[in-house]
Protein backbone atom coordinates (compact mmCIF):
# COMPACT_ATOMS: atom_id res chain seq x y z
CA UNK A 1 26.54 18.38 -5.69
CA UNK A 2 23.34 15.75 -5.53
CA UNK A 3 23.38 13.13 -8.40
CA UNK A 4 20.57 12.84 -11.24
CA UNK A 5 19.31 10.37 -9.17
CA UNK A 6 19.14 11.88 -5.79
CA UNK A 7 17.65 15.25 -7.41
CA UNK A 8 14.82 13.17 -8.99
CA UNK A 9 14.19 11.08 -5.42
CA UNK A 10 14.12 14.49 -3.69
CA UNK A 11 11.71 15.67 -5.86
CA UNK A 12 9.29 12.65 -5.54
CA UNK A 13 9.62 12.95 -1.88
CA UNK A 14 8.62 16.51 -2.10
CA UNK A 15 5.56 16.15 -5.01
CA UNK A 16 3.96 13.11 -2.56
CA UNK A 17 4.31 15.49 0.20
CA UNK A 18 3.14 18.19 -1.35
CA UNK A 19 0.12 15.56 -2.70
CA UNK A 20 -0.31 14.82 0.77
CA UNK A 21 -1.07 18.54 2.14
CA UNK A 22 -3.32 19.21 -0.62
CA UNK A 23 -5.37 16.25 -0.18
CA UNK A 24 -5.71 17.19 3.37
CA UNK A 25 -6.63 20.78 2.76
CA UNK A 26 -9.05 19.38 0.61
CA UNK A 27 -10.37 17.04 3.68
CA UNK A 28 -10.88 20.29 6.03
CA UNK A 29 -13.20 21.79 3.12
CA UNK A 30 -15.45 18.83 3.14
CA UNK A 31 -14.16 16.96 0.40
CA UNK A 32 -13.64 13.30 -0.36
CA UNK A 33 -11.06 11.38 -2.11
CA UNK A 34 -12.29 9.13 -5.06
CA UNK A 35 -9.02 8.27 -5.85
CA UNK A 36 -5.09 9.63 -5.98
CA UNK A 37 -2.53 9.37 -8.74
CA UNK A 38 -5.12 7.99 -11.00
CA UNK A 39 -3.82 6.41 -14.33
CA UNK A 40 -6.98 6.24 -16.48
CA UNK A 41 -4.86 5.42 -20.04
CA UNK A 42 -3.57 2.03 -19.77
CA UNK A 43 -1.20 2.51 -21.89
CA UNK A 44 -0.04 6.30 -21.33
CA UNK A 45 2.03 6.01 -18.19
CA UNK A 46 2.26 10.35 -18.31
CA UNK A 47 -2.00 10.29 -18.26
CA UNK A 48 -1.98 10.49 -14.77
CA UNK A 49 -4.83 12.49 -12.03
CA UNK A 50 -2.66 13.73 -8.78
CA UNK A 51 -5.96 13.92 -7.16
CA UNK A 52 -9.60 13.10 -7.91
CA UNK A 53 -12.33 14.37 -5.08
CA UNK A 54 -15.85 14.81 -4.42
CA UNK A 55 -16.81 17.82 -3.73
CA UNK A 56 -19.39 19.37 -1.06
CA UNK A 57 -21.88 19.29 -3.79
CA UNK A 58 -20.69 16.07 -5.14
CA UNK A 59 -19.34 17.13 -8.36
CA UNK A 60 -16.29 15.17 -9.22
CA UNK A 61 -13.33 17.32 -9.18
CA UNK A 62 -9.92 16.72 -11.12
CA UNK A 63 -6.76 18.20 -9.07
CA UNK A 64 -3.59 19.12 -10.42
CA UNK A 65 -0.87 19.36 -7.43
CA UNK A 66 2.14 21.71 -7.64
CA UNK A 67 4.54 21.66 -5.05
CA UNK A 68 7.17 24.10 -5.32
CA UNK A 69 9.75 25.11 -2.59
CA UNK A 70 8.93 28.99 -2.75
CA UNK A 71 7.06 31.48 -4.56
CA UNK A 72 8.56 33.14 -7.45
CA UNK A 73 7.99 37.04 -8.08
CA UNK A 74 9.13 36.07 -11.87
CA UNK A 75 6.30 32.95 -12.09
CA UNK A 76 2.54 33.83 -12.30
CA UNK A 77 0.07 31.21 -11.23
CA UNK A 78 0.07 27.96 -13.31
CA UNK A 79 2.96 28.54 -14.76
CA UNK A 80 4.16 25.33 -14.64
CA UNK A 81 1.32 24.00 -16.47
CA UNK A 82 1.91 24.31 -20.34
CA UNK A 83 0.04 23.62 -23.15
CA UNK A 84 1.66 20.12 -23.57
CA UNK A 85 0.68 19.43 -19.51
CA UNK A 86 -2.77 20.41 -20.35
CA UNK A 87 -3.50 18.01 -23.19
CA UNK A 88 -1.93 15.29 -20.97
CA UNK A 89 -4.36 16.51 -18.26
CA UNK A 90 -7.61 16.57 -20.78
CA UNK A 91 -6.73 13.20 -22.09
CA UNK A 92 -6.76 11.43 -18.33
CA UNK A 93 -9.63 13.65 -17.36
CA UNK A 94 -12.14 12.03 -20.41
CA UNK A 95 -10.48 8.83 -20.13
CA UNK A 96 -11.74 8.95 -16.41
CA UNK A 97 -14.67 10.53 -17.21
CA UNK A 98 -15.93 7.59 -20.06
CA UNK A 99 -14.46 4.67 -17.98
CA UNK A 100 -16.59 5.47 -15.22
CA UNK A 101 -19.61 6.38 -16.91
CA UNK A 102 -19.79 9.74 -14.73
CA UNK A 103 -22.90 11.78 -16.16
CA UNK A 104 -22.42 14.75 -13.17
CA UNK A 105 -20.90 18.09 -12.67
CA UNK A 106 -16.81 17.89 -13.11
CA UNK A 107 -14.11 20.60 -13.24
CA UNK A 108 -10.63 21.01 -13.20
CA UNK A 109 -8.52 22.67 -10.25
CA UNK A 110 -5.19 23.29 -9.13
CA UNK A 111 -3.31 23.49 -6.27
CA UNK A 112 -0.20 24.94 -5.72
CA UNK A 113 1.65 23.93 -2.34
CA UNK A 114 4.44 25.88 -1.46
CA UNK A 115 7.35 24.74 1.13
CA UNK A 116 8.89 21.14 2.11
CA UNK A 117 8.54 18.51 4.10
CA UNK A 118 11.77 19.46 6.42
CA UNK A 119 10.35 23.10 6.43
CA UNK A 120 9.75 24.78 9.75
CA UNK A 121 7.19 27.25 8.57
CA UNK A 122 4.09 25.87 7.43
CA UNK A 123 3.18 25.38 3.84
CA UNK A 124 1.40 27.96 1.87
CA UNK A 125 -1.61 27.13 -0.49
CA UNK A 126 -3.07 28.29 -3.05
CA UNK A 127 -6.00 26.86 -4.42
CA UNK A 128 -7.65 27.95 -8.25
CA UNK A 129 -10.52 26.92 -8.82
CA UNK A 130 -12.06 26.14 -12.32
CA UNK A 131 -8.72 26.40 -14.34
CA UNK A 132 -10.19 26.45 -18.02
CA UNK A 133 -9.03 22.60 -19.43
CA UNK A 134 -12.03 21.69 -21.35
CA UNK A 135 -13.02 23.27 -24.15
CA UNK A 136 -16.30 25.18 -23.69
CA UNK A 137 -18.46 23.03 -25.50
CA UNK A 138 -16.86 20.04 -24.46
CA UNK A 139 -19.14 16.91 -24.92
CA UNK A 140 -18.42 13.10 -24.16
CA UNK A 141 -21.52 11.42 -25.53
């Protein structure tokens, strides 16, 4: 039986990797990286961006990765995000948003990565677009 400890390195291991295909899925589609695991809140160590890209049309996208080791016929899409996980996610997003004084397009994605690093298949993804985080009038300035 793994320890606490060795649970919660294995599943480190297995988010960066998981952070890792994403970002390189991302690459293929033309995207760049602006930055990854992004902590806009200086003082909110949970405020944190897995992934923030440009896209093709240089809108600045805000990635969520989920790396999980199989699907699950009992889990729907995004299930792992909650409402809690969301406001986290809004927070970092604006605080990102303000500190760089970004006036263009954003939106919020997801990507859900599905296998592991030892894994001789390889990993399944599945990428939503335009998850609904912001409120639909959502202003900054």
């Amino acid at each position: 039986m793994e320890s606490m400890e060795q649970q919660g390195r294995a599943n480190a291991v297995r988010g960066a990797w998981g952070e890792d295909v994403a970002a390189q899925y991302l690459r293929t589609r033309g995207w760049r990286i602006v930055g990854r695991n992004v902590r806009p809140c200086k003082n909110d160590r949970r405020c944190e961006i897995d992934l923030v890209m440009r896209d093709e049309e240089r809108r600045i996208v805000f990635v969520e990765v989920k790396t999980h080791l199989r699907k699950s016929p009992r889990e729907g899409r995004l299930a792992r995000i909650d409402r809690r996980k969301k406001l986290v996610l809004l927070r970092a997003c604006a605080n990102w948003v303000m500190r760089n004084r970004w006036h263009g397009n954003f939106r919020f994605d997801v990507v859900e990565v599905y296998g592991s690093p030892a894994g001789e298949t390889p990993p399944e993804i599945d990428h939503i677009e335009n998850v609904p985080l912001f409120p639909p009038k959502w202003r900054f300035w």
